[in-house]
PDB file of N, CA and C in Angstrom:
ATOM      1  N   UNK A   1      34.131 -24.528   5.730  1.00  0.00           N
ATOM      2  CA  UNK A   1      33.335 -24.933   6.871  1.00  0.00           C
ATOM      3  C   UNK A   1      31.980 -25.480   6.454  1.00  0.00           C
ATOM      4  N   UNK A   2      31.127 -24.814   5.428  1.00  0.00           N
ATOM      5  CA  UNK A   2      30.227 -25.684   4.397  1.00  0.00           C
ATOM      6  C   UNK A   2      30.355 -26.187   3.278  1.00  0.00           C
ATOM      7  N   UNK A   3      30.873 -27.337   3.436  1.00  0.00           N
ATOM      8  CA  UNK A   3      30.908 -27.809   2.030  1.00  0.00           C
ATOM      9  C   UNK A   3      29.928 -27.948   0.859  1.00  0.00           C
ATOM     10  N   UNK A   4      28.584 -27.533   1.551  1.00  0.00           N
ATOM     11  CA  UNK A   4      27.301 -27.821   0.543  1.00  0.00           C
ATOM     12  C   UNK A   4      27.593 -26.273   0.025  1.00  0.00           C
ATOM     13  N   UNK A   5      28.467 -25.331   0.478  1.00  0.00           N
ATOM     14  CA  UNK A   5      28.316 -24.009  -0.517  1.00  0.00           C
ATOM     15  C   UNK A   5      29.320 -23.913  -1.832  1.00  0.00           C
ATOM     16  N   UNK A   6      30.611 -25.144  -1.699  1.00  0.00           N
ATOM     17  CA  UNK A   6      31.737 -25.190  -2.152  1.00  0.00           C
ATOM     18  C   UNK A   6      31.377 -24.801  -3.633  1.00  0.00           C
ATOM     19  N   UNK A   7      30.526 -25.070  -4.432  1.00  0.00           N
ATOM     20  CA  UNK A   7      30.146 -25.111  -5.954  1.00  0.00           C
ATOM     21  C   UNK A   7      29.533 -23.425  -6.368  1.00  0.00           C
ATOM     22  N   UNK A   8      28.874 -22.958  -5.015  1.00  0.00           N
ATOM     23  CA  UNK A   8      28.278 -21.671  -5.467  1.00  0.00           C
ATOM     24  C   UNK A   8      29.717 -20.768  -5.867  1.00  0.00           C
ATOM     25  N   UNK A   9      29.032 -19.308  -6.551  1.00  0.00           N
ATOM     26  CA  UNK A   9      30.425 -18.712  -6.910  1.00  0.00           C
ATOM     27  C   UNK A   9      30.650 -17.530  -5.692  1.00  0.00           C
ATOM     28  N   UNK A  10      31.117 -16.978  -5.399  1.00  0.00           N
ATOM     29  CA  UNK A  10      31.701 -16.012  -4.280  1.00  0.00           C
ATOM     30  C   UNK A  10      31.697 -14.655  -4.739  1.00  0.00           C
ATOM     31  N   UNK A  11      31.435 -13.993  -4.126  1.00  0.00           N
ATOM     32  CA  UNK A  11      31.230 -12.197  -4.178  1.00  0.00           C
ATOM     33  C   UNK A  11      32.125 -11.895  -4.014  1.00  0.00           C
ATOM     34  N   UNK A  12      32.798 -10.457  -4.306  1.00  0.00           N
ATOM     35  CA  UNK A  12      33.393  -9.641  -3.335  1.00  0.00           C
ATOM     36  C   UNK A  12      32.751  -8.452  -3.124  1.00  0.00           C
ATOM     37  N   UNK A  13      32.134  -8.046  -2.220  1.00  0.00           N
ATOM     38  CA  UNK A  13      31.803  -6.828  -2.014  1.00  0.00           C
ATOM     39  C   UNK A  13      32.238  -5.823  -1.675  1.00  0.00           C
ATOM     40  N   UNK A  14      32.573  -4.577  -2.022  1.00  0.00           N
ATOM     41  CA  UNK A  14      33.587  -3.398  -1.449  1.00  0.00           C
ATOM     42  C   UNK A  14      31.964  -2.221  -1.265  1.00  0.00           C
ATOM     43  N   UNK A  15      31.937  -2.372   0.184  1.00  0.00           N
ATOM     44  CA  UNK A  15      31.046  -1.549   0.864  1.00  0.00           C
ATOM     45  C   UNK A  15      31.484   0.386   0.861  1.00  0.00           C
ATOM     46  N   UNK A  16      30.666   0.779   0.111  1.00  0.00           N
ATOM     47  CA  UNK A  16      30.688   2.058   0.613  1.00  0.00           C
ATOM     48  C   UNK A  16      30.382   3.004   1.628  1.00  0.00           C
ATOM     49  N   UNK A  17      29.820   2.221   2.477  1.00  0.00           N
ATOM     50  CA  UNK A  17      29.836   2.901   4.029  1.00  0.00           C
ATOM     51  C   UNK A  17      29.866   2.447   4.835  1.00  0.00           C
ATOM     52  N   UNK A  18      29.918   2.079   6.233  1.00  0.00           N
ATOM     53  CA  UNK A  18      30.003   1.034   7.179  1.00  0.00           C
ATOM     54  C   UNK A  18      28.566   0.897   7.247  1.00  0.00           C
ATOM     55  N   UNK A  19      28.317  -0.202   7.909  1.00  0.00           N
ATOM     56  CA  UNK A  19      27.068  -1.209   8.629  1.00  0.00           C
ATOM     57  C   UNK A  19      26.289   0.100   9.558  1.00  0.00           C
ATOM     58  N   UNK A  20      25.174   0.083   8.807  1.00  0.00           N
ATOM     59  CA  UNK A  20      24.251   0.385  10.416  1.00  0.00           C
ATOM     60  C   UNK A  20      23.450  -1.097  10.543  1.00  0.00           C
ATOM     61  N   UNK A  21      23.781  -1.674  10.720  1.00  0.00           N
ATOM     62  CA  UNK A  21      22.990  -3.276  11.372  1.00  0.00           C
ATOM     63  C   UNK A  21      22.530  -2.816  12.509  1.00  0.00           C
ATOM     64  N   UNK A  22      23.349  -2.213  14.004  1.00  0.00           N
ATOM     65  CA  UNK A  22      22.976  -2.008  14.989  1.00  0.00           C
ATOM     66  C   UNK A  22      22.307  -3.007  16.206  1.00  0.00           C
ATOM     67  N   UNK A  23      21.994  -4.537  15.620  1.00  0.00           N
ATOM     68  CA  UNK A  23      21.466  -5.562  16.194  1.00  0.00           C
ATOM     69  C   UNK A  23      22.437  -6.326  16.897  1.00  0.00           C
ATOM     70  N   UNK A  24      23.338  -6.457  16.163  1.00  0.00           N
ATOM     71  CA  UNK A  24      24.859  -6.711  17.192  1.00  0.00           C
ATOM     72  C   UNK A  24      25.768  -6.153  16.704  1.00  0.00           C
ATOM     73  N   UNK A  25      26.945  -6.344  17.477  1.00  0.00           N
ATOM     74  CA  UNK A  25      28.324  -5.779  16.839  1.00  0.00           C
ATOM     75  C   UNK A  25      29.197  -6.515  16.294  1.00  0.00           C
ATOM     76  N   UNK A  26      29.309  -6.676  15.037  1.00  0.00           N
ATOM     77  CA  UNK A  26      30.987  -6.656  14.196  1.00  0.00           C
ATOM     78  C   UNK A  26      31.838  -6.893  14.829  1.00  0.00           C
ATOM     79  N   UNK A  27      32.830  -8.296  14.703  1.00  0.00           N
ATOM     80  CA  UNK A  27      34.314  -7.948  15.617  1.00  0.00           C
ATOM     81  C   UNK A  27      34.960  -6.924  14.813  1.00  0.00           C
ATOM     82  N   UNK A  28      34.729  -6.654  13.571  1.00  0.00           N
ATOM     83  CA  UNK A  28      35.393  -5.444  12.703  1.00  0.00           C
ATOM     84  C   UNK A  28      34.715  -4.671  11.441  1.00  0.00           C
ATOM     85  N   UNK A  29      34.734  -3.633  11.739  1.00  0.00           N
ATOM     86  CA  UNK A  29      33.838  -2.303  11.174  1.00  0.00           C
ATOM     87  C   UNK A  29      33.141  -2.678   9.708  1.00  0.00           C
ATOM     88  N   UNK A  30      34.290  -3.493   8.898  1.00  0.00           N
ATOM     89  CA  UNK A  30      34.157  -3.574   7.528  1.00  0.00           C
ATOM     90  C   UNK A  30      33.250  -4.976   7.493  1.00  0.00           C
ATOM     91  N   UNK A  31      32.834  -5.312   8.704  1.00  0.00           N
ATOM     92  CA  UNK A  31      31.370  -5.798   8.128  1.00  0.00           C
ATOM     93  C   UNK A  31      30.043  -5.672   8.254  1.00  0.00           C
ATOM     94  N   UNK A  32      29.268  -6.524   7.505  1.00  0.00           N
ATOM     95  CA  UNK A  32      28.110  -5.975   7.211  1.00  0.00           C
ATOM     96  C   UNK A  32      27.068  -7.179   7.861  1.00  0.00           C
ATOM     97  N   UNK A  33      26.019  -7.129   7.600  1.00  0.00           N
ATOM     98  CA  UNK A  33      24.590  -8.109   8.253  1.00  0.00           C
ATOM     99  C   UNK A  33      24.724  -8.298   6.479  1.00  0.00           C
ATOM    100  N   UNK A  34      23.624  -9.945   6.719  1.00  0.00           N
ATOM    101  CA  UNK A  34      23.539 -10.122   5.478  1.00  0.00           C
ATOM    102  C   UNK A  34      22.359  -9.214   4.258  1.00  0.00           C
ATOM    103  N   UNK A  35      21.520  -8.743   5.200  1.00  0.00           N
ATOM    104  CA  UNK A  35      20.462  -7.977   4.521  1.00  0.00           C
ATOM    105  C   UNK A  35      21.252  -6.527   3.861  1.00  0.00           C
ATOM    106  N   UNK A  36      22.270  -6.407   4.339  1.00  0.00           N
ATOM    107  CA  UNK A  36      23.251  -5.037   3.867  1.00  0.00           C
ATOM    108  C   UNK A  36      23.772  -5.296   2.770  1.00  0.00           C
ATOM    109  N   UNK A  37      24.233  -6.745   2.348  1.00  0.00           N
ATOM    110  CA  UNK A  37      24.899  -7.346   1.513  1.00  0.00           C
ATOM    111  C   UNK A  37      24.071  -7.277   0.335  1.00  0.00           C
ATOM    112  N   UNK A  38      22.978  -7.686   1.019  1.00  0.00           N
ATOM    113  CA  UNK A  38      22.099  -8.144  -0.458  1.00  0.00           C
ATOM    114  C   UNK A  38      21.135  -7.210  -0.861  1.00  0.00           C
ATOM    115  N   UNK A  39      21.599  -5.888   0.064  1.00  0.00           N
ATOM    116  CA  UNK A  39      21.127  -4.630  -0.706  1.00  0.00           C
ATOM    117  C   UNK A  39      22.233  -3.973  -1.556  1.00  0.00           C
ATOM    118  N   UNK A  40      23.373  -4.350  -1.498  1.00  0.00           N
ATOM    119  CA  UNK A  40      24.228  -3.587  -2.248  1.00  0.00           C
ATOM    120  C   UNK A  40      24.597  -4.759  -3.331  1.00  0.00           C
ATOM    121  N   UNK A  41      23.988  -6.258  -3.257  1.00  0.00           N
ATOM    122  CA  UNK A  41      24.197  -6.795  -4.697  1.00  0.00           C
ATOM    123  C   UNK A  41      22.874  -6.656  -5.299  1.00  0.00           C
ATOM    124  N   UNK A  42      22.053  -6.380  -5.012  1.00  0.00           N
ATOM    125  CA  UNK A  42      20.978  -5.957  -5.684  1.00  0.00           C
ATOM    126  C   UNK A  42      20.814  -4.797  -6.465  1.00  0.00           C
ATOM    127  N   UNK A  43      21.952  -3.929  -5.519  1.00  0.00           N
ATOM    128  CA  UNK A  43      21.785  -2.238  -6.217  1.00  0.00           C
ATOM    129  C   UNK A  43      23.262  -2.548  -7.374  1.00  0.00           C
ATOM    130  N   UNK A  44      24.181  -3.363  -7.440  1.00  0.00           N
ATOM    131  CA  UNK A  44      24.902  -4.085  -8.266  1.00  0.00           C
ATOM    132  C   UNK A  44      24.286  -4.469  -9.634  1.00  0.00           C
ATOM    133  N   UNK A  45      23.304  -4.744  -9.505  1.00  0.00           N
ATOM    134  CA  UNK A  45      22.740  -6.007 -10.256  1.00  0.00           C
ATOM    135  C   UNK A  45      21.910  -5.015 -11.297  1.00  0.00           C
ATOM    136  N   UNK A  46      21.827  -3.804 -10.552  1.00  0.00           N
ATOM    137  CA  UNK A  46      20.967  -3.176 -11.417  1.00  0.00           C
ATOM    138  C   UNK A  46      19.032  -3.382 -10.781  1.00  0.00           C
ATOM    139  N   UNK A  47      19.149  -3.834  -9.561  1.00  0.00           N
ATOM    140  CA  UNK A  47      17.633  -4.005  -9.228  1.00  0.00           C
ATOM    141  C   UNK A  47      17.293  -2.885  -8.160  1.00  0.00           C
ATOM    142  N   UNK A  48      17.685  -1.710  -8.846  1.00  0.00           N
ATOM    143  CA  UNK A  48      17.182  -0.802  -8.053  1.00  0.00           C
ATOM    144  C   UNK A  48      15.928  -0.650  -7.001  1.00  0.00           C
ATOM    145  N   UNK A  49      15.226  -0.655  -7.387  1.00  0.00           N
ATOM    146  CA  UNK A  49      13.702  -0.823  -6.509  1.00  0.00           C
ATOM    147  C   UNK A  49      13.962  -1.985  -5.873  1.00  0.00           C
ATOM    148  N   UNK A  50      14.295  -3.533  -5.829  1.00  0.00           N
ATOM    149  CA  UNK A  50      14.502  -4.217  -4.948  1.00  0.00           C
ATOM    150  C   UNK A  50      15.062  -3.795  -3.696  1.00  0.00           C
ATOM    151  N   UNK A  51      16.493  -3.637  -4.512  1.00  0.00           N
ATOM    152  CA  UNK A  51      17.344  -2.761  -3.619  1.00  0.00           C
ATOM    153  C   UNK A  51      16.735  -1.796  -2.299  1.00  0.00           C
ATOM    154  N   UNK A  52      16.343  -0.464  -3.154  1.00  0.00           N
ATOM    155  CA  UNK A  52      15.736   0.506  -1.940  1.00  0.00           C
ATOM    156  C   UNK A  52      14.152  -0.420  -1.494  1.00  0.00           C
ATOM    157  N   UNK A  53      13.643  -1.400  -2.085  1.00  0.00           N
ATOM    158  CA  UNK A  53      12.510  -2.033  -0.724  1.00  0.00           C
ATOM    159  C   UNK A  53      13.161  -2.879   0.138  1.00  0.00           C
ATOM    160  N   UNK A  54      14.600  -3.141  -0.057  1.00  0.00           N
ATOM    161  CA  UNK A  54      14.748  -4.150   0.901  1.00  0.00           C
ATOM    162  C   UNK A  54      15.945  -3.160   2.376  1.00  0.00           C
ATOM    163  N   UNK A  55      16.067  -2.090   1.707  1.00  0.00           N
ATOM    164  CA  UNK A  55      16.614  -1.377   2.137  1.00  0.00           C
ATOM    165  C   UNK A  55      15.837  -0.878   4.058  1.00  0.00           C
ATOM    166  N   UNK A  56      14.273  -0.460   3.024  1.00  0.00           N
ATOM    167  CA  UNK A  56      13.412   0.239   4.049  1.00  0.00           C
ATOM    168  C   UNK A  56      12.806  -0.481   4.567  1.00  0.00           C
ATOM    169  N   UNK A  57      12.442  -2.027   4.560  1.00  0.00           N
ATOM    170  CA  UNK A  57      12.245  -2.765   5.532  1.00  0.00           C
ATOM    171  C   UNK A  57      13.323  -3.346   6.545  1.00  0.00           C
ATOM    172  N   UNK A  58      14.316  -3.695   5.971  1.00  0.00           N
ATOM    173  CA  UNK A  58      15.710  -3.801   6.750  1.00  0.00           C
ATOM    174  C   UNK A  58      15.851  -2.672   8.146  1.00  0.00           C
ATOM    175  N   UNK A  59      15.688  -1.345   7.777  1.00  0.00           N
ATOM    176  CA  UNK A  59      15.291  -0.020   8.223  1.00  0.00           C
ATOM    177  C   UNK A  59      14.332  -0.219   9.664  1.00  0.00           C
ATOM    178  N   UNK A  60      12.784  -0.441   9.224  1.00  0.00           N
ATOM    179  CA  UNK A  60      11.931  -0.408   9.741  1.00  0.00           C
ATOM    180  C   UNK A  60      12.287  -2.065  10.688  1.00  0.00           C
ATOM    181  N   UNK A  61      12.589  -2.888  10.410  1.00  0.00           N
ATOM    182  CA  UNK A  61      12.784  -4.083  11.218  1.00  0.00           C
ATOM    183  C   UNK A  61      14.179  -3.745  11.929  1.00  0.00           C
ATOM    184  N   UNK A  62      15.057  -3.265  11.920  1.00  0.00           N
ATOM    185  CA  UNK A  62      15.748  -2.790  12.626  1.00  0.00           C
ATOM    186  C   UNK A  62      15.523  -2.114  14.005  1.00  0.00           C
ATOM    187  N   UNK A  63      15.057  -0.929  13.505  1.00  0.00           N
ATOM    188  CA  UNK A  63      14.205  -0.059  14.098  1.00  0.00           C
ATOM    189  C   UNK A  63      13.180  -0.370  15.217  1.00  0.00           C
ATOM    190  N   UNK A  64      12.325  -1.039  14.853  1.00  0.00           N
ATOM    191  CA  UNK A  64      10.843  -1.614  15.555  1.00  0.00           C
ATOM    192  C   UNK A  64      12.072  -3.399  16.811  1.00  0.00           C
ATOM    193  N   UNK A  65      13.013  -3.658  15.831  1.00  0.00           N
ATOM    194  CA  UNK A  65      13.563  -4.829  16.926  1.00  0.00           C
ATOM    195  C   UNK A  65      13.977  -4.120  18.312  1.00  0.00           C
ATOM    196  N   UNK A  66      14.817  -2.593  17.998  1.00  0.00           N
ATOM    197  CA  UNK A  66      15.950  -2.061  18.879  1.00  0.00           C
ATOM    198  C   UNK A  66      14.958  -1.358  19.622  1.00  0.00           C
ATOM    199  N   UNK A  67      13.817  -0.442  19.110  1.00  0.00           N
ATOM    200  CA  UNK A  67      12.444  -0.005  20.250  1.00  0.00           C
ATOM    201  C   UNK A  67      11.877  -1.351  21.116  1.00  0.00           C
ATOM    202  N   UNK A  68      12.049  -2.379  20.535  1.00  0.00           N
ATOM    203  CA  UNK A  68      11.417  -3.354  21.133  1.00  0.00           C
ATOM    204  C   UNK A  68      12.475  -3.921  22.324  1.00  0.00           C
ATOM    205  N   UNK A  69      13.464  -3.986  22.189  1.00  0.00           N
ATOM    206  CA  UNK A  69      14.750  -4.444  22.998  1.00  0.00           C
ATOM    207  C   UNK A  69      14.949  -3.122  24.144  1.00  0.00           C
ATOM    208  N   UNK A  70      14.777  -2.133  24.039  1.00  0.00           N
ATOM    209  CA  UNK A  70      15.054  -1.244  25.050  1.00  0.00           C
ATOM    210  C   UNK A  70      13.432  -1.503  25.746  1.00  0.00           C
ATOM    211  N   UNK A  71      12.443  -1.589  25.452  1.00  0.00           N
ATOM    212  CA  UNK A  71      10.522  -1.293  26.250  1.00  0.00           C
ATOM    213  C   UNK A  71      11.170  -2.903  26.638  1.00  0.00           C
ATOM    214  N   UNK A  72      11.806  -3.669  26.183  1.00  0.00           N
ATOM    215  CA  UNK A  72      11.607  -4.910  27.376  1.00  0.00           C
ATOM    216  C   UNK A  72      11.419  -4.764  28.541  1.00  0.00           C
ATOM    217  N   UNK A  73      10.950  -5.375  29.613  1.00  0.00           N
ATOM    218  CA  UNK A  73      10.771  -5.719  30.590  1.00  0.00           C
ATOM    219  C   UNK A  73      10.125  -4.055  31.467  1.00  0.00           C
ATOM    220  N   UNK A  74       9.607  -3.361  30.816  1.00  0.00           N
ATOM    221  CA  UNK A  74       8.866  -2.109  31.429  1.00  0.00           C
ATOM    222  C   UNK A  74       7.557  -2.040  30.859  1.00  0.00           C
ATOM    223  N   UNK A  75       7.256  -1.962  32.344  1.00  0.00           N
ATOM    224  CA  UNK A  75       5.926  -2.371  32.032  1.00  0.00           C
ATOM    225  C   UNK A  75       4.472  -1.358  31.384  1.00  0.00           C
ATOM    226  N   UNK A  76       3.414  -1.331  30.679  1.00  0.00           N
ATOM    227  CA  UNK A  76       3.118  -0.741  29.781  1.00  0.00           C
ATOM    228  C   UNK A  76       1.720   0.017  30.256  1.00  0.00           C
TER     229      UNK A  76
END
């Protein structure tokens, strides 16, 4: 469907726990958001500390979107 990706090389990732993305839903469990992805090829890769910082902002922006999505439209 992109041919400008055709040359990059392809992952496979085998997730050890399901998605907390929580921002939308998955048509099926075994996937992930891309920020999930590229915390577990990072923790792959051996970039630990990347890994867990991208982890806890992923976390905290999660977090602060889904508080922000429920206080919509009530007023303050």
């Amino acid at each position: 469907k992109s041919p400008y990706l055709d040359n990059l090389p392809v992952l496979s990732i085998t997730a050890q726990k399901l998605s907390d993305y929580r921002l939308r839903v998955a048509p099926h469990a075994h996937q992930l958001g891309t920020a999930e992805v590229a915390i577990m090829v990072l923790a792959l890769a051996n970039e630990v500390d990347a890994s867990t910082k991208l982890e806890q902002h992923f976390i905290k922006f999660r977090d602060a979107y889904l508080l922000g999505k429920r206080n919509k439209g009530r007023p303050e």
